[in-house]
N, C-alpha and C. Protein backbone atom coordinates (compact mmCIF):
# COMPACT_ATOMS: atom_id res chain seq x y z
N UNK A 1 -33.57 12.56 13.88
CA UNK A 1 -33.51 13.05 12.52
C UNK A 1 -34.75 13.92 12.27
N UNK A 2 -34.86 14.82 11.85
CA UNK A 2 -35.71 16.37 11.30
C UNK A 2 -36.00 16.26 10.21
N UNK A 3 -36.65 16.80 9.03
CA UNK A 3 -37.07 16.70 8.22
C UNK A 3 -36.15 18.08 7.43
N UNK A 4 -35.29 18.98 8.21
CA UNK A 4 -34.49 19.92 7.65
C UNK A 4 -33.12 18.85 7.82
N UNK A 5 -32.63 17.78 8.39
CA UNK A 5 -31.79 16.69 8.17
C UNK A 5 -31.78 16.23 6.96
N UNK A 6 -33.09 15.82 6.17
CA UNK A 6 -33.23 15.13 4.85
C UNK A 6 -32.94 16.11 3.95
N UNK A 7 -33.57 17.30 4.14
CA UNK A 7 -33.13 18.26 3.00
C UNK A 7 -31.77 19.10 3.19
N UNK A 8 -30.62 18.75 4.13
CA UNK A 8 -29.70 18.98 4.07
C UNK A 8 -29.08 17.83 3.19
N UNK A 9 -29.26 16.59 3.75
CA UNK A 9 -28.23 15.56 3.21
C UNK A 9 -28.86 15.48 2.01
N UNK A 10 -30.04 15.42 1.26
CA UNK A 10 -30.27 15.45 -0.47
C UNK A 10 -29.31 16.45 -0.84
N UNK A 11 -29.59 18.06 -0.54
CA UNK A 11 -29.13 18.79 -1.31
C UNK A 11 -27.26 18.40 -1.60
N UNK A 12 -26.57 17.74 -0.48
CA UNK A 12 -25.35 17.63 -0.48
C UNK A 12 -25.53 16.68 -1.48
N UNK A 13 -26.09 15.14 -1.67
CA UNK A 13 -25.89 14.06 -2.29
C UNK A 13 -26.31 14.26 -4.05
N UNK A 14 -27.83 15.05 -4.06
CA UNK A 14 -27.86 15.91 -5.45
C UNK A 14 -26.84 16.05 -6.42
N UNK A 15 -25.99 17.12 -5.40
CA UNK A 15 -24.89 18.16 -5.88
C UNK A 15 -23.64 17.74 -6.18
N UNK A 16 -23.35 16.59 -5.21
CA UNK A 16 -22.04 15.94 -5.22
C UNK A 16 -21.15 17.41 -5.12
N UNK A 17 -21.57 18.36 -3.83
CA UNK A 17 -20.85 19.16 -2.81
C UNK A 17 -20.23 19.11 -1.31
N UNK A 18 -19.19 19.87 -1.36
CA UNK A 18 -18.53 20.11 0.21
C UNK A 18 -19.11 22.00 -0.21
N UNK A 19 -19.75 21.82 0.99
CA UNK A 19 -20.22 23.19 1.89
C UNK A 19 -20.10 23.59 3.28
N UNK A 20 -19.94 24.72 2.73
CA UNK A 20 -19.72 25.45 4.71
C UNK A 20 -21.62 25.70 5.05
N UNK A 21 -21.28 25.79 5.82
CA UNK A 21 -22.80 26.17 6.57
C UNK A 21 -23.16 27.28 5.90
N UNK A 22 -22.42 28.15 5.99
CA UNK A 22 -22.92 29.51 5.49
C UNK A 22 -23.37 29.26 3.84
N UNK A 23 -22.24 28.59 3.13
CA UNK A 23 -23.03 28.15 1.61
C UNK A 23 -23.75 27.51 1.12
N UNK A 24 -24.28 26.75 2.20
CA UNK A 24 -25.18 25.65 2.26
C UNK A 24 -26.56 26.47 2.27
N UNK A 25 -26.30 27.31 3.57
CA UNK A 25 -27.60 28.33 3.98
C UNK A 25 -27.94 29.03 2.46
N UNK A 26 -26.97 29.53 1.92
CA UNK A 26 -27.13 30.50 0.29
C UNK A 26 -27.78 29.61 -0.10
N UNK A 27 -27.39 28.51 -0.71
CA UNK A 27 -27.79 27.80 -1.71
C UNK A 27 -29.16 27.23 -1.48
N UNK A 28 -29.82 26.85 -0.31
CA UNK A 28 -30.92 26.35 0.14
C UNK A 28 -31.58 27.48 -0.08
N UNK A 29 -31.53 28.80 0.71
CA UNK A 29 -32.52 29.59 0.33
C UNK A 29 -32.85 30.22 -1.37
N UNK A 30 -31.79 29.89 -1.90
CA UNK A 30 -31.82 29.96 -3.64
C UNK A 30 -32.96 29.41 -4.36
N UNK A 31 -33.05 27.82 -3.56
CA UNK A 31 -33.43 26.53 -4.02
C UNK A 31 -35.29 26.97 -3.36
N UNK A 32 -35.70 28.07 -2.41
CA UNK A 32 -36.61 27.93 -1.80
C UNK A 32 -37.19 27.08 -0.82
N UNK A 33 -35.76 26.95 -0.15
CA UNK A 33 -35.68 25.55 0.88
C UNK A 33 -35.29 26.53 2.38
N UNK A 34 -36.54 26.88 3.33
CA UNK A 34 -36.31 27.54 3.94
C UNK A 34 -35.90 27.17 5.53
N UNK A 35 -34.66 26.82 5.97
CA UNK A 35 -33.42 26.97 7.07
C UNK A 35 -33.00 27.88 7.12
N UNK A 36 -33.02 28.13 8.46
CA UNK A 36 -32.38 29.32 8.63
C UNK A 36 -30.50 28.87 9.20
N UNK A 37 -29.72 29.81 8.76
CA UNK A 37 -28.39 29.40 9.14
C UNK A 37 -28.39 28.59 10.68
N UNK A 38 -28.92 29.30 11.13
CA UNK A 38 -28.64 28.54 12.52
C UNK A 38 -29.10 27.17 12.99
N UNK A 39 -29.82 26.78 12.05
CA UNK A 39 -30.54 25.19 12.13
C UNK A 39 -29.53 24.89 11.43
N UNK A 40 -29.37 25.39 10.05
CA UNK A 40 -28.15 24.25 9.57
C UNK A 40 -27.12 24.18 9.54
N UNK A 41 -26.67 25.54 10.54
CA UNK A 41 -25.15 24.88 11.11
C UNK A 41 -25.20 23.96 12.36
N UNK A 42 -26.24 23.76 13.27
CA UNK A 42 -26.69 23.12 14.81
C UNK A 42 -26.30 21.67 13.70
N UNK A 43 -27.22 21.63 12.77
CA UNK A 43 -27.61 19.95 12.01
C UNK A 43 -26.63 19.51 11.61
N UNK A 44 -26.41 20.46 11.10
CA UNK A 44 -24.38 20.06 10.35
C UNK A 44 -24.03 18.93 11.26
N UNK A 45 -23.82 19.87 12.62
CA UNK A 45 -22.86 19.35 13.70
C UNK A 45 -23.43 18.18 13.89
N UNK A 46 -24.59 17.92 14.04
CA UNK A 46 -25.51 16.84 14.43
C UNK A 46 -25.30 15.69 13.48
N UNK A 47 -25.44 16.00 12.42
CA UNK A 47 -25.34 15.25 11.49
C UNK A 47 -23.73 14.55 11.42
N UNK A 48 -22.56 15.26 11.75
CA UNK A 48 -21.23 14.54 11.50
C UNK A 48 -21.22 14.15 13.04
N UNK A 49 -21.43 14.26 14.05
CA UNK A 49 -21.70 13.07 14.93
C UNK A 49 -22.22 11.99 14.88
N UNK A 50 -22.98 11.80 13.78
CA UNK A 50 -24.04 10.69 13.73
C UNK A 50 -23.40 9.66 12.02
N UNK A 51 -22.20 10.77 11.68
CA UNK A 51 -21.47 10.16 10.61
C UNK A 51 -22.23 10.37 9.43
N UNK A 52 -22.87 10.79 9.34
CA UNK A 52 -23.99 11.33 7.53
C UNK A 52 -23.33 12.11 7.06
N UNK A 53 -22.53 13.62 7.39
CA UNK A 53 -21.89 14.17 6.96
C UNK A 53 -20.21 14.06 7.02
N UNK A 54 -19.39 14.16 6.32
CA UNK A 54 -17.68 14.57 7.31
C UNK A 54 -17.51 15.01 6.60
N UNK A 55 -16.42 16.24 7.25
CA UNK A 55 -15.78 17.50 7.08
C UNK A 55 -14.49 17.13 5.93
N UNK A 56 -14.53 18.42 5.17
CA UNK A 56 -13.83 17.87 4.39
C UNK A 56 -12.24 18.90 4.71
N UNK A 57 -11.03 19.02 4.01
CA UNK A 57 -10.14 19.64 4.46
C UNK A 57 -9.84 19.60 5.53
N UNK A 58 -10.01 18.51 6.38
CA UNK A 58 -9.41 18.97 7.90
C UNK A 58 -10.85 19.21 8.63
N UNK A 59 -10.60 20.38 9.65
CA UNK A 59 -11.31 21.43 10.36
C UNK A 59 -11.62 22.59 10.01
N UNK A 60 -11.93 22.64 8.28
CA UNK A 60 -12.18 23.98 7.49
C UNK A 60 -13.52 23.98 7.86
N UNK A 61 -14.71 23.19 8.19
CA UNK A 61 -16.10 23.57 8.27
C UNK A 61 -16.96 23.81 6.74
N UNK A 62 -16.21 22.99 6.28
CA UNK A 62 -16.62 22.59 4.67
C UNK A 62 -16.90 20.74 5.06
N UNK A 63 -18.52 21.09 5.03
CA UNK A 63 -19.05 18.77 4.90
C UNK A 63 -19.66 18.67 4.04
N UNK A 64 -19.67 17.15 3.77
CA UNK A 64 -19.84 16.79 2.19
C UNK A 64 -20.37 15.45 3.24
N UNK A 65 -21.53 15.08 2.06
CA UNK A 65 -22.23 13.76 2.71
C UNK A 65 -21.33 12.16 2.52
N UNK A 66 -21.54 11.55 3.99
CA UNK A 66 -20.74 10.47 3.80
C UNK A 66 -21.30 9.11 3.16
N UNK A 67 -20.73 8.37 2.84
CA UNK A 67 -21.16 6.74 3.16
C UNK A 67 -22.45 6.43 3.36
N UNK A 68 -22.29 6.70 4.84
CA UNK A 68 -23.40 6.55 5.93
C UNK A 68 -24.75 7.39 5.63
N UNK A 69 -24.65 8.73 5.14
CA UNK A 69 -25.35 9.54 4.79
C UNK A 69 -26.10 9.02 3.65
N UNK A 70 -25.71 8.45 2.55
CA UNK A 70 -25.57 8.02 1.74
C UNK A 70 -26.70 6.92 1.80
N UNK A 71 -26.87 5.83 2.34
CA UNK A 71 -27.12 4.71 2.45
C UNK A 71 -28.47 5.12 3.31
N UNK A 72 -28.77 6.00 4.31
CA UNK A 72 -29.66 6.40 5.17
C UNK A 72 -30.85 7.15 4.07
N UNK A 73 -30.37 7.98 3.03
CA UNK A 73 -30.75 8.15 2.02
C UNK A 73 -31.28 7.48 1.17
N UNK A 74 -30.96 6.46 0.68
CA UNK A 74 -31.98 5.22 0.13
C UNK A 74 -32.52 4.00 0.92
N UNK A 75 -32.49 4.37 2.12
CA UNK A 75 -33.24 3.94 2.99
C UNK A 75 -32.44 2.48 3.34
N UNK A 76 -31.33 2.43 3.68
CA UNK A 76 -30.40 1.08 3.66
C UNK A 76 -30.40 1.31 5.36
N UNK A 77 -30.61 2.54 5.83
CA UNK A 77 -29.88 2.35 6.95
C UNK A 77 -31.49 3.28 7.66
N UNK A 78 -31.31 3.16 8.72
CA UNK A 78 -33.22 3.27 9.61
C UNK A 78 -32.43 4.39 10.27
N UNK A 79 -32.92 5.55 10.55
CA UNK A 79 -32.96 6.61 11.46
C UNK A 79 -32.80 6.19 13.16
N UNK A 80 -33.81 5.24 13.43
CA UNK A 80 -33.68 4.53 14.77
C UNK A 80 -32.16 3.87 14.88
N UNK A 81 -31.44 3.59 13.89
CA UNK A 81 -30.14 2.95 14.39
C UNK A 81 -29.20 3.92 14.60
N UNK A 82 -29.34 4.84 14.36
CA UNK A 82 -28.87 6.20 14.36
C UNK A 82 -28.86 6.44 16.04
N UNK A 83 -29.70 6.47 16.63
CA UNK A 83 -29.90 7.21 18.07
C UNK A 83 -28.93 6.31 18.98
N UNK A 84 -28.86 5.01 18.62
CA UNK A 84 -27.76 4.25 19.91
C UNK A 84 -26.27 4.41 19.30
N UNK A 85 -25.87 5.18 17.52
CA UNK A 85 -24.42 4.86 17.35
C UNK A 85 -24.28 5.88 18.36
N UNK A 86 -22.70 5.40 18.54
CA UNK A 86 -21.93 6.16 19.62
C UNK A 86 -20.98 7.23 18.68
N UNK A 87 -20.79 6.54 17.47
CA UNK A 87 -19.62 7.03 16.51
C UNK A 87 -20.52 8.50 15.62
């Protein structure tokens, strides 16, 4: 987990948004939150492997923070348990 990880999954949990990478990238640099697209589409991906984010619509490439995301966020769930899920 990165410290551009935390300020992806706030800005989603904030907002109570589904974003594409690319609107995510807009809106962060709006906010003066500086990622560049290509970190936060890599993290995206990273992040819905690790279950913090899932895609919403299918395979549109629109994620919205999960559950899991959620809970890692108020600190319910440790970053270290993160590295052995498989899911």
């Amino acid at each position: 987990m990165t410290g551009n990880d935390d300020s992806i999954l706030e800005y989603l949990e904030e907002r109570d948004v589904a974003l594409s990478p690319r609107g995510l990238d807009i809106n962060l640099e709006r906010e003066g939150i500086g990622i560049s697209y290509r970190t936060i589409n890599r993290r995206l991906k990273q992040l819905h492997e690790k279950g913090l984010v899932k895609k919403v619509n299918g395979d549109s490439g629109w994620y919205a923070i999960s559950d899991k995301g959620r809970k890692y966020l108020a600190e319910e769930l440790d970053a270290s348990e993160l590295e052995d899920d498989e899911n």
